[in-house]
PDB file of N, CA and C in Angstrom:
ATOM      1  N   UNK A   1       0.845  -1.188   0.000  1.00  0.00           N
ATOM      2  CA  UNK A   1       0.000   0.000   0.000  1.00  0.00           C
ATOM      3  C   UNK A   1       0.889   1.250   0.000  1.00  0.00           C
ATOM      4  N   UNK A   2       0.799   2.257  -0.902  1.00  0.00           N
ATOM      5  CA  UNK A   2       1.530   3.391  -0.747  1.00  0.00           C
ATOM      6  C   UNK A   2       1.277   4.161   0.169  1.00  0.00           C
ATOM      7  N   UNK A   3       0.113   4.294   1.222  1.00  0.00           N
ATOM      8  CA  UNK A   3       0.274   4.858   2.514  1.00  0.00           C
ATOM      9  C   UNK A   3       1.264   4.545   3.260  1.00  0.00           C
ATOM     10  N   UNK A   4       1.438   2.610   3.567  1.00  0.00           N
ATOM     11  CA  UNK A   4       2.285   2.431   4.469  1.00  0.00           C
ATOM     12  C   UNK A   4       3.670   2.418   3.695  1.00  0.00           C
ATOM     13  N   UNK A   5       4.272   2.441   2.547  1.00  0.00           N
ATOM     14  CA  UNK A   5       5.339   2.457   2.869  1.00  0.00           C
ATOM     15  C   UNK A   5       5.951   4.507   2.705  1.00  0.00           C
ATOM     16  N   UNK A   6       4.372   4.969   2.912  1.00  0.00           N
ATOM     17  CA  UNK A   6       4.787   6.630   3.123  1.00  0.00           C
ATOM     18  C   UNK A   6       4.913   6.990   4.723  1.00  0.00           C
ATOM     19  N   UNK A   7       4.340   6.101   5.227  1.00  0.00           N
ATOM     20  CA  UNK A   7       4.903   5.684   7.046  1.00  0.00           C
ATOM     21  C   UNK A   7       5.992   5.683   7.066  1.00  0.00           C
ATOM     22  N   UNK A   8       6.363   4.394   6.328  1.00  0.00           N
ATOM     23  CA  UNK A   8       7.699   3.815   6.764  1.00  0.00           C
ATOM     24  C   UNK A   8       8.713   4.861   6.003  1.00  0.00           C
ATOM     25  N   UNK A   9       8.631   5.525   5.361  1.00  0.00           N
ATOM     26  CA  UNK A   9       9.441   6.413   4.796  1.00  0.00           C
ATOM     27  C   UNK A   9       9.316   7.831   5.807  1.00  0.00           C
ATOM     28  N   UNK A  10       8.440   7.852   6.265  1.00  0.00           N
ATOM     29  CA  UNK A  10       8.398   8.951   7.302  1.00  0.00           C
ATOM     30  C   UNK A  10       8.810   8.952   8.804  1.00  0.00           C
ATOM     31  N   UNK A  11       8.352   7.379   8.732  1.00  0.00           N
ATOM     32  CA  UNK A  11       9.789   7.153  10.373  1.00  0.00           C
ATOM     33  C   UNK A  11      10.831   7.178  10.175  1.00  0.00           C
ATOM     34  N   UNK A  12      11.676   6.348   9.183  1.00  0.00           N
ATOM     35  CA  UNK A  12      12.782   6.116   8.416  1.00  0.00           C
ATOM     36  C   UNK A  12      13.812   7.798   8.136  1.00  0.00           C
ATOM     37  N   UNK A  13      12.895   8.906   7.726  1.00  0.00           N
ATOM     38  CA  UNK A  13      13.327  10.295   8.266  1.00  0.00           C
ATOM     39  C   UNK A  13      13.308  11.015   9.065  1.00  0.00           C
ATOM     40  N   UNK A  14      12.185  10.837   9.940  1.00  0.00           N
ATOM     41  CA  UNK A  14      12.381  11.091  11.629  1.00  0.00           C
ATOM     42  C   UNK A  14      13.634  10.627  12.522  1.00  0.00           C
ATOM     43  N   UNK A  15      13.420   9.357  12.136  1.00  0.00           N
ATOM     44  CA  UNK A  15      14.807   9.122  12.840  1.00  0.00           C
ATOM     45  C   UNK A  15      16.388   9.487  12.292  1.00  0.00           C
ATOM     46  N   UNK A  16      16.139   9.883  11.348  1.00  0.00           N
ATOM     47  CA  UNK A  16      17.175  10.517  10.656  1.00  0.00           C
ATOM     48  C   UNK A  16      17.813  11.768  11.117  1.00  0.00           C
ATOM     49  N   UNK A  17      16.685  12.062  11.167  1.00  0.00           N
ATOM     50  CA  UNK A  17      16.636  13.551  11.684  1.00  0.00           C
ATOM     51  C   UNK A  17      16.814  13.804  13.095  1.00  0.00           C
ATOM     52  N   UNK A  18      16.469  12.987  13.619  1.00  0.00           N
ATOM     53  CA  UNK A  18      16.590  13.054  15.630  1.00  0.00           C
ATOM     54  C   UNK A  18      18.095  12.734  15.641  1.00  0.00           C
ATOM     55  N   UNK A  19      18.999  11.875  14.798  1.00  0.00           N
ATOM     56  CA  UNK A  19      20.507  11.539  14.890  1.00  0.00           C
ATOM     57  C   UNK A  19      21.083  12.905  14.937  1.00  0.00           C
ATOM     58  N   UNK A  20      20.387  13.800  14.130  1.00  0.00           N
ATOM     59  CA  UNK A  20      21.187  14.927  13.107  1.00  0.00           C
ATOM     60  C   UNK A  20      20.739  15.978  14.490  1.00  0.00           C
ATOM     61  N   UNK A  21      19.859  15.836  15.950  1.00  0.00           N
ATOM     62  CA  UNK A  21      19.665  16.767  16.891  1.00  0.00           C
ATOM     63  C   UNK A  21      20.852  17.109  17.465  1.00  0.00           C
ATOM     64  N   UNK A  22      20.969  18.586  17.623  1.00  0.00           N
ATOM     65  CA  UNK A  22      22.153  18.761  18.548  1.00  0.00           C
ATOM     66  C   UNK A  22      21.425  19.517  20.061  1.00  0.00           C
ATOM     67  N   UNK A  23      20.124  19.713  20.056  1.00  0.00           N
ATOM     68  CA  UNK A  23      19.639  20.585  21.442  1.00  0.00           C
ATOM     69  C   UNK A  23      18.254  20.040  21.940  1.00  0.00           C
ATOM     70  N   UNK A  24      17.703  19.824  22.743  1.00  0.00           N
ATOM     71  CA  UNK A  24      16.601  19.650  23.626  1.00  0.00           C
ATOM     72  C   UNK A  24      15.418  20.314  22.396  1.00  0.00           C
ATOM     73  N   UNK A  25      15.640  21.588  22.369  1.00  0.00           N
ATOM     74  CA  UNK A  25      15.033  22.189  21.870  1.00  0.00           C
ATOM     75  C   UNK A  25      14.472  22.154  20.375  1.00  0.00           C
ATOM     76  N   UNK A  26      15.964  21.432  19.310  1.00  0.00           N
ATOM     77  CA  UNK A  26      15.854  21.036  18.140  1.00  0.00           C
ATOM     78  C   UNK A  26      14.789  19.522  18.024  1.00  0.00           C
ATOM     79  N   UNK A  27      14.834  18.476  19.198  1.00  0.00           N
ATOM     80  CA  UNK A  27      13.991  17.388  19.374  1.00  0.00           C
ATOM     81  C   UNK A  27      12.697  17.750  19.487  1.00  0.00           C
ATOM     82  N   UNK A  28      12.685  18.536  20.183  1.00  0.00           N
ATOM     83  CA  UNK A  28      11.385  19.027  20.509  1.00  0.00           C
ATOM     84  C   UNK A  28      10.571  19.527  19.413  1.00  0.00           C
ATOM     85  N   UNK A  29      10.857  20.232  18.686  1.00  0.00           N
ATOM     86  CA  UNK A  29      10.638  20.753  17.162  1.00  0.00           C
ATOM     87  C   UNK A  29      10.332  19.669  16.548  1.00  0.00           C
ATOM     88  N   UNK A  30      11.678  18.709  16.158  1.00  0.00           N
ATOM     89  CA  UNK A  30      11.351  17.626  15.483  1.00  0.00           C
ATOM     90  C   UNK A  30      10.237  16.628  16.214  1.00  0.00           C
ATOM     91  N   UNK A  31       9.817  16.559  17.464  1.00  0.00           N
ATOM     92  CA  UNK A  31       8.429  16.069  17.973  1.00  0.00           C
ATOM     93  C   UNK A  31       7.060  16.708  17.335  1.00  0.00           C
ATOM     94  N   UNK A  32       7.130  17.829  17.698  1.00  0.00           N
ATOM     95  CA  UNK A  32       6.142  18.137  17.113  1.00  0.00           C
ATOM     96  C   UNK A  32       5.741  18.063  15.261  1.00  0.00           C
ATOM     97  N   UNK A  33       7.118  18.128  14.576  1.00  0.00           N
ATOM     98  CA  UNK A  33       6.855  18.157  13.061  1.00  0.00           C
ATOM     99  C   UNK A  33       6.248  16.951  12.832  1.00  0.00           C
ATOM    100  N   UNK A  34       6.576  15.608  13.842  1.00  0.00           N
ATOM    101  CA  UNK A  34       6.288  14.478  13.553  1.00  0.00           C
ATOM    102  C   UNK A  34       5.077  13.974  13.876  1.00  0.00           C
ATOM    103  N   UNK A  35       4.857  14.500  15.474  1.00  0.00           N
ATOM    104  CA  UNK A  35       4.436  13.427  15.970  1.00  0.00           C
ATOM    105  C   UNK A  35       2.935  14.548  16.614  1.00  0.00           C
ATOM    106  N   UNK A  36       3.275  15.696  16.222  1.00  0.00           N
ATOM    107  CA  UNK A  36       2.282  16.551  16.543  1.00  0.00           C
ATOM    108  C   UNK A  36       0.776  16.601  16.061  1.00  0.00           C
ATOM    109  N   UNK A  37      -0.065  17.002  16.930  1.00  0.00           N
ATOM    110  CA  UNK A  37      -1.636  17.391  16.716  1.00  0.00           C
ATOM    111  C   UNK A  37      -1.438  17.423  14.803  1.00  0.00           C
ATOM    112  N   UNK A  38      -0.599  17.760  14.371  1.00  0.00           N
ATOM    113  CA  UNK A  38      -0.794  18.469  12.691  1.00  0.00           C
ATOM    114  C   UNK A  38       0.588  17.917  12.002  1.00  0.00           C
ATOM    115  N   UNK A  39       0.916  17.144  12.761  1.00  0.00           N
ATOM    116  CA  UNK A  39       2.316  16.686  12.600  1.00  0.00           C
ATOM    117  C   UNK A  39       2.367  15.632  11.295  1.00  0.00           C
ATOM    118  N   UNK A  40       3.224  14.999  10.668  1.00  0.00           N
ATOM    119  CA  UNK A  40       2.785  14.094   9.240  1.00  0.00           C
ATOM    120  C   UNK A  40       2.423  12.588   9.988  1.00  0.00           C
ATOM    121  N   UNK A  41       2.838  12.302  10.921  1.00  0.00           N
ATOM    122  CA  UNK A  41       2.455  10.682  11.309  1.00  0.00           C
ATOM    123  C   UNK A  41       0.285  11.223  11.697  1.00  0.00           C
ATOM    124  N   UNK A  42       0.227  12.253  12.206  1.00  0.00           N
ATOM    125  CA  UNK A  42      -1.225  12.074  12.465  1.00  0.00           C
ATOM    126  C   UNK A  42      -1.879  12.575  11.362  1.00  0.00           C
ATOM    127  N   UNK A  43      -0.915  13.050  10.094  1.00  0.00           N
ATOM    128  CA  UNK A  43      -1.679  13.784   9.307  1.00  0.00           C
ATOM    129  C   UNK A  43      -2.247  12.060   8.283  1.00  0.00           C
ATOM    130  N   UNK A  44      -1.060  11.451   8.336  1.00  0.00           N
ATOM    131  CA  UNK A  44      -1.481   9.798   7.786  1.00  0.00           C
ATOM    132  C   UNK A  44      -2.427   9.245   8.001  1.00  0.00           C
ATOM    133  N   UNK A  45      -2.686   9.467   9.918  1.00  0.00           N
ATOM    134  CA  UNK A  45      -3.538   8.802  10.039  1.00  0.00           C
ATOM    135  C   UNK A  45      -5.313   8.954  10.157  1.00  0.00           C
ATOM    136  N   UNK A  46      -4.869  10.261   9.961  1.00  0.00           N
ATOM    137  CA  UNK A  46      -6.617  11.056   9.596  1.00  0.00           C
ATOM    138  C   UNK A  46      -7.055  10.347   8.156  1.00  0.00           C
ATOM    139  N   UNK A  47      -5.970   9.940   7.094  1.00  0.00           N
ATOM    140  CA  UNK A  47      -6.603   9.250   6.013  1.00  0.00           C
ATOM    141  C   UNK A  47      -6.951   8.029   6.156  1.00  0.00           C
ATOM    142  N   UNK A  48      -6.825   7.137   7.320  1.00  0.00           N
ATOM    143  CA  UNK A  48      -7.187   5.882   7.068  1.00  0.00           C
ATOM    144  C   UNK A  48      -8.558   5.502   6.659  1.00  0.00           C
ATOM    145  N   UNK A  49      -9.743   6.618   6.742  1.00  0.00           N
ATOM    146  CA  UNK A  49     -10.866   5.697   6.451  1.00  0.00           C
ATOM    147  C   UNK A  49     -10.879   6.565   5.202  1.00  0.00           C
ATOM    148  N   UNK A  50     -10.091   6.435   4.498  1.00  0.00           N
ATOM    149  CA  UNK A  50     -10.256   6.363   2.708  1.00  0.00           C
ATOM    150  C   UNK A  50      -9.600   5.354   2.441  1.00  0.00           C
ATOM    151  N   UNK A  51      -8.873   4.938   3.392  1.00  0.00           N
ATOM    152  CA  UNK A  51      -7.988   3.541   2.568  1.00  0.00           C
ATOM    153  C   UNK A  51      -9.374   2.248   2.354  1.00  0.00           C
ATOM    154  N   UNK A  52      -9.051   1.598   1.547  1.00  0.00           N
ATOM    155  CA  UNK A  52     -10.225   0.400   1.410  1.00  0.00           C
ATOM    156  C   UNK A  52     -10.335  -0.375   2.558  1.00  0.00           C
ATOM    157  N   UNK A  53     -11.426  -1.278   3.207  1.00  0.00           N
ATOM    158  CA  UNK A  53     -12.178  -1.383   4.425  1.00  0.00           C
ATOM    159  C   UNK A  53     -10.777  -2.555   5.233  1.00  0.00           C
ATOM    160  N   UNK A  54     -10.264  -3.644   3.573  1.00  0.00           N
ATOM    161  CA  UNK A  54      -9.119  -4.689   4.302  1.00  0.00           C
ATOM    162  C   UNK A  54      -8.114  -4.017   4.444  1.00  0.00           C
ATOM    163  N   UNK A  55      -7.662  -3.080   4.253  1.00  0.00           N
ATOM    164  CA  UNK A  55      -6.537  -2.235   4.985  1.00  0.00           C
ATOM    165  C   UNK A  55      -6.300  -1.417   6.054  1.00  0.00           C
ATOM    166  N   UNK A  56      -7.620  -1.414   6.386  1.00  0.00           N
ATOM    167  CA  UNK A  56      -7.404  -0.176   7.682  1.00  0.00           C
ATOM    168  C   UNK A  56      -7.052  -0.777   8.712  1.00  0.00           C
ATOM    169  N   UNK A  57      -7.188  -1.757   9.058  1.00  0.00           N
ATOM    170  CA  UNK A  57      -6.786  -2.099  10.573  1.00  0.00           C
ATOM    171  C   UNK A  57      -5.574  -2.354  10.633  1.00  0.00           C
ATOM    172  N   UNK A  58      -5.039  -2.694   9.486  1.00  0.00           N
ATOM    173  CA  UNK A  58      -3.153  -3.270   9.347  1.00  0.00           C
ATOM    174  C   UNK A  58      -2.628  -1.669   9.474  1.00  0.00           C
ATOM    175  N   UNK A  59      -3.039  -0.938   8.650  1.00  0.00           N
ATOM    176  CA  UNK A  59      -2.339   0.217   8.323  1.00  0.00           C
ATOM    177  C   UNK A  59      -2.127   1.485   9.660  1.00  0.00           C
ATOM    178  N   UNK A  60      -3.721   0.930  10.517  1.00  0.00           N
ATOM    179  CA  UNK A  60      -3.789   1.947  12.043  1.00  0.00           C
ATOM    180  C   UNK A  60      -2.952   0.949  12.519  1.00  0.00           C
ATOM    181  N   UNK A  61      -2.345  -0.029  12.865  1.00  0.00           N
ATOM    182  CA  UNK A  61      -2.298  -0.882  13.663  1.00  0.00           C
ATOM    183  C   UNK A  61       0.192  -0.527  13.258  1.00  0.00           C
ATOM    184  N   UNK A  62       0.185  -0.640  12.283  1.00  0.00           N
ATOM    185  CA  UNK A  62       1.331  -0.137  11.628  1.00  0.00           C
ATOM    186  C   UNK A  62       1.707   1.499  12.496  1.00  0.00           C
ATOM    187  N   UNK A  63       0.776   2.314  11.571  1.00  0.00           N
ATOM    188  CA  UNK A  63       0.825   3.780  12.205  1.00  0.00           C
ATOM    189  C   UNK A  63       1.173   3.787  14.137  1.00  0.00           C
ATOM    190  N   UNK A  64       0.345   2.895  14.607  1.00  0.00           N
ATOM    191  CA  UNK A  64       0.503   3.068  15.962  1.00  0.00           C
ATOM    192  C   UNK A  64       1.605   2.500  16.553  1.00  0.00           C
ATOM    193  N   UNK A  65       2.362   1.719  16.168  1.00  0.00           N
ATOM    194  CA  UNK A  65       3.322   1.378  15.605  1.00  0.00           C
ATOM    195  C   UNK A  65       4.802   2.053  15.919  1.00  0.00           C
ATOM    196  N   UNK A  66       4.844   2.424  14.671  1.00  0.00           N
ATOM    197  CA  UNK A  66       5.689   3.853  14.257  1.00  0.00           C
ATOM    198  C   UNK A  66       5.770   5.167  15.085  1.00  0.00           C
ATOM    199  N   UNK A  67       4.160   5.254  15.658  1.00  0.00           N
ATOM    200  CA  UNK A  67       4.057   6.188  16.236  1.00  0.00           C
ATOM    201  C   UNK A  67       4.639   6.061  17.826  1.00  0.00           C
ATOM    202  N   UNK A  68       4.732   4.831  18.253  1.00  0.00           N
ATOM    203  CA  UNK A  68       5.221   4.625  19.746  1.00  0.00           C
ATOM    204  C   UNK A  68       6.676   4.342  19.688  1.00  0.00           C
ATOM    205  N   UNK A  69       7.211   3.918  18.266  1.00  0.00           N
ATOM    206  CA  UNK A  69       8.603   3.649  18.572  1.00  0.00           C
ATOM    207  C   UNK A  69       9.290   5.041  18.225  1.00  0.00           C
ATOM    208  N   UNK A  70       8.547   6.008  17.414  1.00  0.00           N
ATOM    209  CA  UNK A  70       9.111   7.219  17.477  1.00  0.00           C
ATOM    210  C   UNK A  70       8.904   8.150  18.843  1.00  0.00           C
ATOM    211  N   UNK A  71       7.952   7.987  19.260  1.00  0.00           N
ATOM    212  CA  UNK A  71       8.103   8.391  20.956  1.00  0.00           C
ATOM    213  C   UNK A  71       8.811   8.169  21.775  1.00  0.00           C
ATOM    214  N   UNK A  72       9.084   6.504  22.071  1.00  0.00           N
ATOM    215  CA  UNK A  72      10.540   6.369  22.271  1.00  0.00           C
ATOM    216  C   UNK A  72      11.771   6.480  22.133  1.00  0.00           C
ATOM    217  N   UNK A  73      12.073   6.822  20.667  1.00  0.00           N
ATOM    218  CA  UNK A  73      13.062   7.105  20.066  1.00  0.00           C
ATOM    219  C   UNK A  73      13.036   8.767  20.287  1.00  0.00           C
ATOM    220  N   UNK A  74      12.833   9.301  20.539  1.00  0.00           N
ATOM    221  CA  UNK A  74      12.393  10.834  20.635  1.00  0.00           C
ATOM    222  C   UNK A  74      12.810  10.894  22.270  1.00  0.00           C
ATOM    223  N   UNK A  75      12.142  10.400  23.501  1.00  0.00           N
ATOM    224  CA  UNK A  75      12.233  10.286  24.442  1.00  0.00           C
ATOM    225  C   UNK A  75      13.680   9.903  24.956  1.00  0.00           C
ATOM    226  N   UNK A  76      14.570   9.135  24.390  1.00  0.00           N
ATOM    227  CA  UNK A  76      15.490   8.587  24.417  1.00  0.00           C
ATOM    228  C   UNK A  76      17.223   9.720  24.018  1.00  0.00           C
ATOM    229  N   UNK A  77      16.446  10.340  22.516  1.00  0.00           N
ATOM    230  CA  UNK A  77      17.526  11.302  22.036  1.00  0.00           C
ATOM    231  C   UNK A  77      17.582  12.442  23.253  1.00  0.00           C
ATOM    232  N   UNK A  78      15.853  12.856  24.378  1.00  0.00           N
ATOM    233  CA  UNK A  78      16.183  14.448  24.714  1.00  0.00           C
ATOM    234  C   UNK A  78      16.370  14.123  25.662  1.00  0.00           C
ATOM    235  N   UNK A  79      16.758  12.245  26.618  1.00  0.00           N
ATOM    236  CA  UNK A  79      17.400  12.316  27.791  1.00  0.00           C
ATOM    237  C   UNK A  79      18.734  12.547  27.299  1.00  0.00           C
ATOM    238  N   UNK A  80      19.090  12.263  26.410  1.00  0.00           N
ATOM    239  CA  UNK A  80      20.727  12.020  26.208  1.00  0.00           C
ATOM    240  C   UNK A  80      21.027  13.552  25.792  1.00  0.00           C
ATOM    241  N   UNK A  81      20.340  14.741  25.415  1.00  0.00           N
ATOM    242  CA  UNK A  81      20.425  15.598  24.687  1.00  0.00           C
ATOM    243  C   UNK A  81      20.523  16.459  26.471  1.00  0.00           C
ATOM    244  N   UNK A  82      19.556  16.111  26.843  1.00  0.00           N
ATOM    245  CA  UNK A  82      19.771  16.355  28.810  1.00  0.00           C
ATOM    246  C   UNK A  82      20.966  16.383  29.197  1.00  0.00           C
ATOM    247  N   UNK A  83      21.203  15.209  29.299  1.00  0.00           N
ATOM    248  CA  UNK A  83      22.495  15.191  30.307  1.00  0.00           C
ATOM    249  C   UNK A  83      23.294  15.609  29.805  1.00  0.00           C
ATOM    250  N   UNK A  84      23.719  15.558  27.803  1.00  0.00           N
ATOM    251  CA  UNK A  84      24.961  16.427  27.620  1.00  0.00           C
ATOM    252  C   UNK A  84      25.001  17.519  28.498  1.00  0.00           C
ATOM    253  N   UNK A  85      23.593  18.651  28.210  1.00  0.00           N
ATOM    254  CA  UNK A  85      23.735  19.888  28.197  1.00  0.00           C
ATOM    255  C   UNK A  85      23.923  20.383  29.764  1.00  0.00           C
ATOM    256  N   UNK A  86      23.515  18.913  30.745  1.00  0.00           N
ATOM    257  CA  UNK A  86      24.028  19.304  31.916  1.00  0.00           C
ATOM    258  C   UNK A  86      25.273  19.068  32.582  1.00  0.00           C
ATOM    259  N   UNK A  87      25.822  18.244  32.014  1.00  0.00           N
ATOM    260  CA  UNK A  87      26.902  17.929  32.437  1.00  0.00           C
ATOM    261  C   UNK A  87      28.217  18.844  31.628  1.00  0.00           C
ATOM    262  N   UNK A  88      27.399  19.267  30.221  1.00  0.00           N
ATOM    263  CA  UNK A  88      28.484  21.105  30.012  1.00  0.00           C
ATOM    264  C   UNK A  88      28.117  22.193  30.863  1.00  0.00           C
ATOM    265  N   UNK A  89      26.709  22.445  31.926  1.00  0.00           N
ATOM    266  CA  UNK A  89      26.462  23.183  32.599  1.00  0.00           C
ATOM    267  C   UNK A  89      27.131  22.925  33.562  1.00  0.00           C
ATOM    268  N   UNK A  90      27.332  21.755  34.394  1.00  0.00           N
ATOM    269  CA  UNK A  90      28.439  21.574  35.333  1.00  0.00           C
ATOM    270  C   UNK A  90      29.455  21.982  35.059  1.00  0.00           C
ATOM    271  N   UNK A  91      29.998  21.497  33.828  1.00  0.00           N
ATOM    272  CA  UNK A  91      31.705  21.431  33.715  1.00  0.00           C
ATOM    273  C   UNK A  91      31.794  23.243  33.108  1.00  0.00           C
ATOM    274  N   UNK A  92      31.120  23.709  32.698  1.00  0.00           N
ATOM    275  CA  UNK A  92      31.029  25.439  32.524  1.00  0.00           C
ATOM    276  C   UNK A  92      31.348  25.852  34.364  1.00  0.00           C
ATOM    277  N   UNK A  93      30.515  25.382  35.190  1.00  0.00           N
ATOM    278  CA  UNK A  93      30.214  25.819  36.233  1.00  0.00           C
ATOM    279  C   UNK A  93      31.737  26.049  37.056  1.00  0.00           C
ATOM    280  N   UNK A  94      31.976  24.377  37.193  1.00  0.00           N
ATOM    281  CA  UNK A  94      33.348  24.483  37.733  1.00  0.00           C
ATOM    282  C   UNK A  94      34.395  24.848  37.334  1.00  0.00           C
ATOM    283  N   UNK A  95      34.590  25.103  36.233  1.00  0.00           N
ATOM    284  CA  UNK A  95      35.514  25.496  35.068  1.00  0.00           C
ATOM    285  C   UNK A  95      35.331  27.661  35.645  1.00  0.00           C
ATOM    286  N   UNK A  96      34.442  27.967  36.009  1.00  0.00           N
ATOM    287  CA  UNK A  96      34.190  29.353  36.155  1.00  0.00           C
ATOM    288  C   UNK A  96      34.347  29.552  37.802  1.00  0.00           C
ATOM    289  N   UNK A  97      34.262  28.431  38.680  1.00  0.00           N
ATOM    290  CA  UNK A  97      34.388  28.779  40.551  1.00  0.00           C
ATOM    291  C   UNK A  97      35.891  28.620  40.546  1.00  0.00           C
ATOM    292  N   UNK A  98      36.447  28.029  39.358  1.00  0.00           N
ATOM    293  CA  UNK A  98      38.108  27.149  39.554  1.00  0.00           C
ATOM    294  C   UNK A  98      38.638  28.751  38.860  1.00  0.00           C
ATOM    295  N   UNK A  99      37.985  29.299  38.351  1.00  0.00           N
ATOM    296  CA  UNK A  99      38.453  30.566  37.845  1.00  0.00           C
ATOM    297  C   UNK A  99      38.375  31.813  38.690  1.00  0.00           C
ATOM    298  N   UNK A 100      37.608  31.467  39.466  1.00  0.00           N
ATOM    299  CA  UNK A 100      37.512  32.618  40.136  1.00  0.00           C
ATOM    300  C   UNK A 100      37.989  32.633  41.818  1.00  0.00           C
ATOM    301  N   UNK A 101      38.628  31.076  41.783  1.00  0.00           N
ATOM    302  CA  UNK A 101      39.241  30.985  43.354  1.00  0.00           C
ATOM    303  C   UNK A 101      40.974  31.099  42.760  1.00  0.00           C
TER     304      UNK A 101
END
């Protein structure tokens, strides 16, 4: 079905794109482009009841899918995107008390 492999081509660049995050803030963006109220994974799935009647349940069932492993995968990049940015807030920190004693 060319819906689903426009899924699978649309997780397949999500996650592409979450590799390519360098800030909390850039994930976050890329959450919402994806995975948002208007985002392309829900914009897919507002078409399912045009798809013909034997496809819809594979194709929601796919979508939901995609849609939880990109949550995870999303969830996963802005802990790690976290702790960089805190552990350069630490090492800024002490790097500036070691400067000033």
């Amino acid at each position: 079905c060319n819906m689903q492999s426009k899924l699978i081509e649309t997780q397949y660049q999500a996650i592409e794109d979450l590799k390519k995050a360098q800030s909390v803030e850039e994930a976050e963006r890329l959450r919402i482009k994806y995975l948002g109220r208007k985002g392309f994974i829900n914009d897919l799935i507002s078409k399912i009841p045009t798809l013909p009647q034997d496809q819809r349940a594979s194709f929601g069932q796919l979508a939901n899918k995609v849609k939880k492993e990109l949550q995870q995968k999303l969830s996963e990049v802005i802990q790690q995107l976290s702790a960089v940015k805190t552990e350069s807030n630490n090492t800024n920190y002490r790097r500036d008390k070691g400067d000033f004693w």
